[in-house]
Protein backbone atom coordinates (compact mmCIF):
# COMPACT_ATOMS: atom_id res chain seq x y z
CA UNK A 1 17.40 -20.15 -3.53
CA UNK A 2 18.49 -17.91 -6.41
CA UNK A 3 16.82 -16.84 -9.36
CA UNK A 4 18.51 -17.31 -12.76
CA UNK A 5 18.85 -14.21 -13.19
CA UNK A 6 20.77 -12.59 -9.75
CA UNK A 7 23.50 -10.32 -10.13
CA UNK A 8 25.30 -8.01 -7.67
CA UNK A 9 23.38 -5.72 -5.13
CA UNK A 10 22.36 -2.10 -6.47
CA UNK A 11 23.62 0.82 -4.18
CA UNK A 12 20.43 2.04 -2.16
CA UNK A 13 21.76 5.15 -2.46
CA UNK A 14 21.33 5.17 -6.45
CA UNK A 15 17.75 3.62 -5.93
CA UNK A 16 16.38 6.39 -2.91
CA UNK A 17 18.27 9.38 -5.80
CA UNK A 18 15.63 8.18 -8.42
CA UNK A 19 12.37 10.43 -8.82
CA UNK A 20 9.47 8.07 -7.89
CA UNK A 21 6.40 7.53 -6.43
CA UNK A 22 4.56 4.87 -4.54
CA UNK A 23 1.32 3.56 -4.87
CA UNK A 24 0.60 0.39 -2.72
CA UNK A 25 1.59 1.22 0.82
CA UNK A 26 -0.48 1.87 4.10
CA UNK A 27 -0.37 4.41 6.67
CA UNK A 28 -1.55 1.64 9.19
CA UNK A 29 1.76 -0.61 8.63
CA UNK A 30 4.29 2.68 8.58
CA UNK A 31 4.66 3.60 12.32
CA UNK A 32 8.13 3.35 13.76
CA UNK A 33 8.80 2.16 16.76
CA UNK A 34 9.73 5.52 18.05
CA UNK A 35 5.95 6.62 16.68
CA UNK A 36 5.03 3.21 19.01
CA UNK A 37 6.58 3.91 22.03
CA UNK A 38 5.91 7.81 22.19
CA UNK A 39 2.22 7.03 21.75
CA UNK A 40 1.82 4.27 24.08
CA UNK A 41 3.74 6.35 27.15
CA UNK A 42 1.31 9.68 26.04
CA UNK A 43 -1.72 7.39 26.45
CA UNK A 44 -0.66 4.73 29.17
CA UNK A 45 -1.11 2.16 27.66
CA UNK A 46 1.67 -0.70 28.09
CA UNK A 47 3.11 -2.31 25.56
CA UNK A 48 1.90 -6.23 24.68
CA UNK A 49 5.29 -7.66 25.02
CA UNK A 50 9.07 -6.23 24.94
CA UNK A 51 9.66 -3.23 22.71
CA UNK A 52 12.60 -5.75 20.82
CA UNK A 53 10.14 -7.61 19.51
CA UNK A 54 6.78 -6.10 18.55
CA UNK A 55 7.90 -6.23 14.44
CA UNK A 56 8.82 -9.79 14.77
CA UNK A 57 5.71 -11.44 12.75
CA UNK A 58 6.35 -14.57 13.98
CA UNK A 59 5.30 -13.26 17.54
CA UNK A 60 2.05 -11.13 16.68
CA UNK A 61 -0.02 -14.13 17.30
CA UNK A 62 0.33 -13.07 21.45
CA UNK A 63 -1.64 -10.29 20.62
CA UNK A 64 -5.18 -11.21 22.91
CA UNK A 65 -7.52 -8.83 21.27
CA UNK A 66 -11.26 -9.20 21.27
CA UNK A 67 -12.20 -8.28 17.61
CA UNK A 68 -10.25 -8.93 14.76
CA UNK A 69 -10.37 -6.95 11.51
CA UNK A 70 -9.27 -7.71 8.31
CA UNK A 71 -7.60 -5.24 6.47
CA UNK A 72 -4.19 -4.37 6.03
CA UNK A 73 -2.04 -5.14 2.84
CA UNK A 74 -0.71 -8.84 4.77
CA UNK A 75 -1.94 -12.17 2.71
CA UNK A 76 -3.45 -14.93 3.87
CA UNK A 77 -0.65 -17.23 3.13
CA UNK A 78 0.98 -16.46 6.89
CA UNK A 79 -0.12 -19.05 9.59
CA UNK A 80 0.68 -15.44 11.68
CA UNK A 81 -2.02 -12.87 9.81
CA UNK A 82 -4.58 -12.87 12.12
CA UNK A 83 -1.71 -11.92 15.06
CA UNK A 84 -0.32 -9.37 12.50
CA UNK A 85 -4.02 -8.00 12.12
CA UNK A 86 -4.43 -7.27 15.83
CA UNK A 87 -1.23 -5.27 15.66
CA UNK A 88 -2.11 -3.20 13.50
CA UNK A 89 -5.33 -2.73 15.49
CA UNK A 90 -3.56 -2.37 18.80
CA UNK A 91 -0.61 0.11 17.31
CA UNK A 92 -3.67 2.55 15.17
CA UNK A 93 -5.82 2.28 18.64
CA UNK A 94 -3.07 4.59 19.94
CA UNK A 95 -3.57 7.22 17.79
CA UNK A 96 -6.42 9.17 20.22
CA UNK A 97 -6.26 13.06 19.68
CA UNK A 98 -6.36 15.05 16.37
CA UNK A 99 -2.40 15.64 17.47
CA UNK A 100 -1.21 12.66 17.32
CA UNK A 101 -2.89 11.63 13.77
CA UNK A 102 -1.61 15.35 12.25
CA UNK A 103 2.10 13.52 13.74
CA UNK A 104 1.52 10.05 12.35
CA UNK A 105 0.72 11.54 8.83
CA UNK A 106 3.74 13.80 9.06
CA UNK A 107 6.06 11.29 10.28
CA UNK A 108 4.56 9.27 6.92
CA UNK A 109 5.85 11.67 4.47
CA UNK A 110 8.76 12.30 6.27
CA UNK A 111 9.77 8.43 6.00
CA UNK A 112 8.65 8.44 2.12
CA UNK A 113 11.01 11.61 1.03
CA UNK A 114 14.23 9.64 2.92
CA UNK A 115 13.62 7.04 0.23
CA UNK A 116 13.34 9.13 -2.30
CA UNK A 117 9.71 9.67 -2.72
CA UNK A 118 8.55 12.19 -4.09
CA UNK A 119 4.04 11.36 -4.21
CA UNK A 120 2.64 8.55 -2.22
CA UNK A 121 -1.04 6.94 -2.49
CA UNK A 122 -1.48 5.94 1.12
CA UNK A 123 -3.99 3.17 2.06
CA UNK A 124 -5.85 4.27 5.29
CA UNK A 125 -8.20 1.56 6.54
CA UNK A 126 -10.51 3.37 9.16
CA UNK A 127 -11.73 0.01 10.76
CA UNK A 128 -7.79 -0.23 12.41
CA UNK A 129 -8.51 3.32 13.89
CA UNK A 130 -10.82 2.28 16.53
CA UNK A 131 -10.66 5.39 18.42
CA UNK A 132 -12.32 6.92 15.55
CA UNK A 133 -15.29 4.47 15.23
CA UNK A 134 -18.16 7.04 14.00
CA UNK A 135 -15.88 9.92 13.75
CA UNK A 136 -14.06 8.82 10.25
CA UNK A 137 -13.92 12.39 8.50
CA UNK A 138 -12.57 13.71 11.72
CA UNK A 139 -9.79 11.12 11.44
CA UNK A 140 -9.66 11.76 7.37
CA UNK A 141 -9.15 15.99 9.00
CA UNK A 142 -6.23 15.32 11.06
CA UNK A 143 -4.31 13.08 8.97
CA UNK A 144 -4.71 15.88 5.96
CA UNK A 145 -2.87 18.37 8.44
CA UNK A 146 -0.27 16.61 9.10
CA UNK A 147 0.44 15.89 4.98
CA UNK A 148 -0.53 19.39 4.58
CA UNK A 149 2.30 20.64 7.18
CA UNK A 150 4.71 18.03 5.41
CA UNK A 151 3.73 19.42 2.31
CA UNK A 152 4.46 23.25 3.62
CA UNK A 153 8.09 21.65 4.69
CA UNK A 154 9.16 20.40 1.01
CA UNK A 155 8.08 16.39 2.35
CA UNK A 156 7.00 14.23 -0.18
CA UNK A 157 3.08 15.05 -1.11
CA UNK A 158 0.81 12.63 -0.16
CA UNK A 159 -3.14 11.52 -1.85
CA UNK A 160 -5.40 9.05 0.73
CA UNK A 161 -7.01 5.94 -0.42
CA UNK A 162 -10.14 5.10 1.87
CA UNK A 163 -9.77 1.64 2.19
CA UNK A 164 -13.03 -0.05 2.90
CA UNK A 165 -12.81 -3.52 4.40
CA UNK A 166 -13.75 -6.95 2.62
CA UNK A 167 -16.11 -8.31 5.37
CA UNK A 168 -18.57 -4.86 5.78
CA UNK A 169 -21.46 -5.13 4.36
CA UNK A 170 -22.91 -3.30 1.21
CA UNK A 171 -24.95 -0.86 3.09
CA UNK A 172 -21.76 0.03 5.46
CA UNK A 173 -19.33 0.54 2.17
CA UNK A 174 -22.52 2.96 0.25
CA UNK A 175 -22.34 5.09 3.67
CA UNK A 176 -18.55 5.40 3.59
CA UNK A 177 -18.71 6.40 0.21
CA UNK A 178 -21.62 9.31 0.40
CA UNK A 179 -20.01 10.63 3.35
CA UNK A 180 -16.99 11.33 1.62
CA UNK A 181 -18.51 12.33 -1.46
CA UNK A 182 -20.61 14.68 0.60
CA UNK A 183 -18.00 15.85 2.73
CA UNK A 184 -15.35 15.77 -0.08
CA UNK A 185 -12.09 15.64 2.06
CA UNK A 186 -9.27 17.47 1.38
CA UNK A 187 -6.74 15.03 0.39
CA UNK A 188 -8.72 11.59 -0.11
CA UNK A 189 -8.39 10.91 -4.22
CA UNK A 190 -9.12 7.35 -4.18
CA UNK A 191 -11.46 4.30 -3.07
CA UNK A 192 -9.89 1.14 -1.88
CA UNK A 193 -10.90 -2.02 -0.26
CA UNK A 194 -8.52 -4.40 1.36
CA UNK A 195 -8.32 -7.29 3.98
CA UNK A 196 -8.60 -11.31 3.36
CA UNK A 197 -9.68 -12.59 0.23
CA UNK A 198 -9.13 -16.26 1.14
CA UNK A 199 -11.38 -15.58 4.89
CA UNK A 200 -14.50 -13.57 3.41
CA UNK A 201 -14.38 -14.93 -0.67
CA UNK A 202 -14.92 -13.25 -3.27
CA UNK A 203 -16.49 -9.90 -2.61
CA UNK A 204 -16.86 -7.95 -5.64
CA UNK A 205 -20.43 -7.52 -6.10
CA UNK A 206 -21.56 -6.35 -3.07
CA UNK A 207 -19.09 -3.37 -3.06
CA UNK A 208 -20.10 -2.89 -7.10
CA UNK A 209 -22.77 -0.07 -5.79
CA UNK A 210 -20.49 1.62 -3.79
CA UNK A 211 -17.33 2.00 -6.57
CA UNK A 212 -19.68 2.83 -8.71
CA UNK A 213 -20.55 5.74 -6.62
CA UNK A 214 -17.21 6.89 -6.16
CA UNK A 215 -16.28 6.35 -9.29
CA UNK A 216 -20.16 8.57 -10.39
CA UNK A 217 -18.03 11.48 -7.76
CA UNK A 218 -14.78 11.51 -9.23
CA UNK A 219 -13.07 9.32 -6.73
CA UNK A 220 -9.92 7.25 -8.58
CA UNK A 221 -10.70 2.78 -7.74
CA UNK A 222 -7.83 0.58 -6.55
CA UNK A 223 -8.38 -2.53 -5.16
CA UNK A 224 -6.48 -5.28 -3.47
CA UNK A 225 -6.79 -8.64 -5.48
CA UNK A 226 -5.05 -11.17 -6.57
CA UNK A 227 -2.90 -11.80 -3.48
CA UNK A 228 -4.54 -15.17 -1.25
CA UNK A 229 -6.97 -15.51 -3.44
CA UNK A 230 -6.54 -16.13 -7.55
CA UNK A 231 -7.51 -15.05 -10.37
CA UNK A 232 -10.88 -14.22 -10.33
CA UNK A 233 -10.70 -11.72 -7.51
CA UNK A 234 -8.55 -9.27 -10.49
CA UNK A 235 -11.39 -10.09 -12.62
CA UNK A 236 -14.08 -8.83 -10.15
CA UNK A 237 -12.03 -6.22 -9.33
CA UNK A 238 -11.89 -4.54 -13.25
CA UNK A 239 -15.56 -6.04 -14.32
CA UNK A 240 -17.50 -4.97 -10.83
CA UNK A 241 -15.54 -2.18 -8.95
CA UNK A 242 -14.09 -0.26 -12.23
CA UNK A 243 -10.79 -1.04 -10.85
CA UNK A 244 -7.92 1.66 -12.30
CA UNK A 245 -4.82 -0.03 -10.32
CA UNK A 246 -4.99 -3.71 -8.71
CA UNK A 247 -2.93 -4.10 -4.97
CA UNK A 248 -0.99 -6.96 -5.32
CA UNK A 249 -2.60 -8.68 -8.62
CA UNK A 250 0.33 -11.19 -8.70
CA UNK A 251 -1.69 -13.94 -9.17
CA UNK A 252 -3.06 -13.06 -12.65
CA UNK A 253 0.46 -14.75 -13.91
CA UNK A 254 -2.13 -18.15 -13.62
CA UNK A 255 -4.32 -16.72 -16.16
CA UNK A 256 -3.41 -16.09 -19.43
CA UNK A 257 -6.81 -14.16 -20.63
CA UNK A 258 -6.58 -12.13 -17.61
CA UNK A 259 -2.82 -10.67 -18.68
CA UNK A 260 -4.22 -9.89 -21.99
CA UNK A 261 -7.15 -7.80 -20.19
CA UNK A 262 -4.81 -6.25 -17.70
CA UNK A 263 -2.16 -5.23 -21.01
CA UNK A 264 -5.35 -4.12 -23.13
CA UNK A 265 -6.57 -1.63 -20.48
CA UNK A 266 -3.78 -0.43 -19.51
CA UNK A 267 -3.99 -1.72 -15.55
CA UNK A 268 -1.12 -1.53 -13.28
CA UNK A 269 -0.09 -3.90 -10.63
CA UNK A 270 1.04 -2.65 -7.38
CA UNK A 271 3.29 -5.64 -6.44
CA UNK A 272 5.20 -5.90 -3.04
CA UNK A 273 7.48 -8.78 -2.97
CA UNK A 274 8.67 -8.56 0.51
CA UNK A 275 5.68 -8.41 1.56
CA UNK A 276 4.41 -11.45 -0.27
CA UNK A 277 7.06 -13.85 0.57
CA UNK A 278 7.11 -13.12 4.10
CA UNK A 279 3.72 -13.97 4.66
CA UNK A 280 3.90 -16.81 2.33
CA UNK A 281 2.11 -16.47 -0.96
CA UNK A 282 5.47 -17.33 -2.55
CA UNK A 283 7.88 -19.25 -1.03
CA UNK A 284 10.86 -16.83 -2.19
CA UNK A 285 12.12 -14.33 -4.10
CA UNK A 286 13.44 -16.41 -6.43
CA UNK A 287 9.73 -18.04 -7.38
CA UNK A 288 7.73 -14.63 -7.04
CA UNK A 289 5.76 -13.57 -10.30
CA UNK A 290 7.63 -10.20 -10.83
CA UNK A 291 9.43 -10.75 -14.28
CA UNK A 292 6.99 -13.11 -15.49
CA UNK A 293 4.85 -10.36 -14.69
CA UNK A 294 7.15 -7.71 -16.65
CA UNK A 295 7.90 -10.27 -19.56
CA UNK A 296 4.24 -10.84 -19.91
CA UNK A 297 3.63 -7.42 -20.98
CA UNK A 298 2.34 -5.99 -17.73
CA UNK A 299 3.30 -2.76 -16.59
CA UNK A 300 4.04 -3.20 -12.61
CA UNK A 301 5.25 -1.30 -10.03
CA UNK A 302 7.34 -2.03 -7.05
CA UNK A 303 6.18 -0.97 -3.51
CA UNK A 304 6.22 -1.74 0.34
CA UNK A 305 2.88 -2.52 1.60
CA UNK A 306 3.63 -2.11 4.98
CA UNK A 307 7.19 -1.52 5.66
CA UNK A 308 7.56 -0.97 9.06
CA UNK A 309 6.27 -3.99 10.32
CA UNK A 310 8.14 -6.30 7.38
CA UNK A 311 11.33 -4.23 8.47
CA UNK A 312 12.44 -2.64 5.18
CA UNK A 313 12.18 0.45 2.99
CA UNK A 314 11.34 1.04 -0.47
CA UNK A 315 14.83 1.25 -1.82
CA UNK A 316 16.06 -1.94 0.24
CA UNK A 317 13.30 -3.98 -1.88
CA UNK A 318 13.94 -2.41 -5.08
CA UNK A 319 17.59 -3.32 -4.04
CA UNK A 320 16.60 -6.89 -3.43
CA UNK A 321 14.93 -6.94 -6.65
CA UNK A 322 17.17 -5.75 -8.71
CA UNK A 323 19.91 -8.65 -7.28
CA UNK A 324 17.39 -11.38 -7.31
CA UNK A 325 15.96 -10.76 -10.87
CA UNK A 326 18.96 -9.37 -12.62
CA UNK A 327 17.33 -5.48 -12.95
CA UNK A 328 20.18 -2.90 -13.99
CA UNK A 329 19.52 1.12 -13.78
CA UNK A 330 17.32 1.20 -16.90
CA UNK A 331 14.99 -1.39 -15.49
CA UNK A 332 14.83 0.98 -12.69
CA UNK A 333 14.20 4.09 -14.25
CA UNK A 334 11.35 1.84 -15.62
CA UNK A 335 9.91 1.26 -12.36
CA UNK A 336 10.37 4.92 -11.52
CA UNK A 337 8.22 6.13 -14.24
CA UNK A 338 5.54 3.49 -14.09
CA UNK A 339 4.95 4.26 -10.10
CA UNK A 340 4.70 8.42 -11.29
CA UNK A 341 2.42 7.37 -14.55
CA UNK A 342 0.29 4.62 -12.11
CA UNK A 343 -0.03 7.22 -9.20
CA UNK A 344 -3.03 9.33 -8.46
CA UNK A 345 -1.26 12.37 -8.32
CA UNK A 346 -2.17 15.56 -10.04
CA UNK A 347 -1.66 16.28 -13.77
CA UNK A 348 0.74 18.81 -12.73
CA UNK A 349 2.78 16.62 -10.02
CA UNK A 350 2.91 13.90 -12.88
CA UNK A 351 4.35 16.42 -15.12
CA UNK A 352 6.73 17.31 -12.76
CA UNK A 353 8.40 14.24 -11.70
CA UNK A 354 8.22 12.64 -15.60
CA UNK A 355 10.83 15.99 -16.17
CA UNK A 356 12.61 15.07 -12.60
CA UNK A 357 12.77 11.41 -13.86
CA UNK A 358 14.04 12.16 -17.32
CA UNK A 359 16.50 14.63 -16.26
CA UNK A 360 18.08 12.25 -14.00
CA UNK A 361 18.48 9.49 -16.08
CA UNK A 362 19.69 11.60 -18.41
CA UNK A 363 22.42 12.86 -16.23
CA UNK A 364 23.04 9.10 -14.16
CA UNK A 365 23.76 6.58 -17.52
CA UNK A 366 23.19 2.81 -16.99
């Protein structure tokens, strides 16, 4: 099925030459299966089933793990997510020396400047990384040398988001947050908090005391909302958790008042269609939210969420895009400069890539 709007297929290679950023993707769903295999053989660990296969969603389910977390940017609407979940537990459980996370990290920016990236906001969800179960800020360490080594190298630069998850418990989510404000990791310049909205409900006010602590330290709030649940999880997310930048939010197209809000504050959206029709909030392309979304008023961003597991990059869905809704260059340029204006990145860095940005488009007409 085909939106109204489709038109012919943008060149990748005109999308990945755009200055950009991106702002909804995590670290967890970003290994390669070269970053897979290499880690499994250094550790011994076998693999759960034949290296062909372990991105096909449809077979995570196979995965016999004994605890199942909950974060992760997939939505509930996949019969598969709780499969998908333990992958991304099994895969981050491989990552077991200071080494290996410094590579991981590096191998993340290196991934994000072939598409053109030039800042990321990565989502790192500590409860994946069980090796590092009490030893968080070490993790938080090793990750930062790696981005600071890709950094040194010219590789896109790279801010973490500590992702807390929606089913700890108030107390668990204050800790996390006055360890890092105590601690004050080089690197970390946001709070997030991410798994199942439809599995634990709405959880807004018992993580109010701990975004309002990292908001009291300086620490930027983006939250996933808005995805398998509706509406009202956006709300929470502005009115409890001082939200600057909703993950996902593509559900607020079912409330009118809640547009207005988002518009009147000046909120972004960190949309990834891929990633929500192939777990099934939408049943296609053609009936996502995206340029109701953009007609409404709202400024949104387009973005991966977890890329290596969905199988695609971030200029092969702002290809897709672009055919399915009928985008030309300008509408891209758009994109470009809301992901830099959305992003966490420093004053400077902003500066920096608006010039990039302007100077392109100045030099690449529609």
């Amino acid at each position: 099925m085909l939106h109204p709007n489709a038109t012919a297929r943008i060149d990748e290679e005109a999308i990945r030459a755009l200055p950009k950023a991106e702002v909804h993707v995590h670290l967890e769903g970003t290994f390669s299966l070269l970053d897979l295999l290499t880690l499994a053989k250094e550790n011994g660990v076998p693999l759960p089933g034949p290296a062909a296969t372990l991105f096909d969603i449809s077979s995570h389910d196979a995965f016999d793990a004994p605890e199942v977390t909950t974060g992760g940017g997939a939505g509930a609407g996949s019969a598969g997510l709780s499969g998908f979940l333990r992958f991304l537990d099994w895969q981050c459980g491989l990552v077991r020396t200071p080494a290996q996370a410094a590579r991981v990290a590096y191998a993340f920016a290196a991934r994000q400047s072939a598409s053109g990236i030039r800042y990321s906001d990565v989502i790192v969800n500590p409860t994946h990384w069980n090796t590092w179960r009490g030893r968080e800020l070490e993790l938080l360490d090793a990750l930062a040398a790696g981005l600071d080594e890709a950094d040194q190298d010219g590789l896109c630069r790279v801010g973490m988001a500590y992702s807390l998850l929606r089913s700890q418990s108030p107390t668990e989510a204050e800790d996390a947050v006055a360890a890092l404000v105590a601690a004050s990791p080089r690197r970390v310049v946001a709070l997030s908090v991410d798994g199942d909205e439809k599995v634990t409900g709405r959880t807004g006010e018992k993580f109010q005391g701990a975004f309002a602590a990292a908001a009291a330290a300086g620490l930027h709030r983006t939250v996933h909302a808005g995805e398998s649940s509706g509406p009202e999880g956006v709300w929470d997310a502005i009115d409890l958790l001082q939200a600057e930048r909703i993950d996902h939010g593509v559900r607020s197209i079912e409330d009118p008042a809640l547009i207005e809000r988002l518009i009147a504050d000046g909120i972004t959206l960190g949309v990834c269609p891929r990633s929500n029709v192939t777990l099934g909030i939408y049943p296609s392309w053609a009936e996502h939210p995206l340029p109701r979304l953009l007609d409404a008023g709202v400024a949104v961003t387009l973005n991966t969420d977890d890329p290596a597991p969905l199988g695609s990059t971030l200029e092969a869905d702002w290809a897709v895009a672009a055919q399915q809704f009928g985008f030309g260059h300008a509408e891209l340029v758009g994109f470009a400069g809301r992901s830099i204006d959305a992003s966490f990145a420093d004053p400077d860095t902003k500066a920096g890539l608006r010039a990039e940005l302007a100077a392109h488009a100045e030099a690449v007409p529609a």
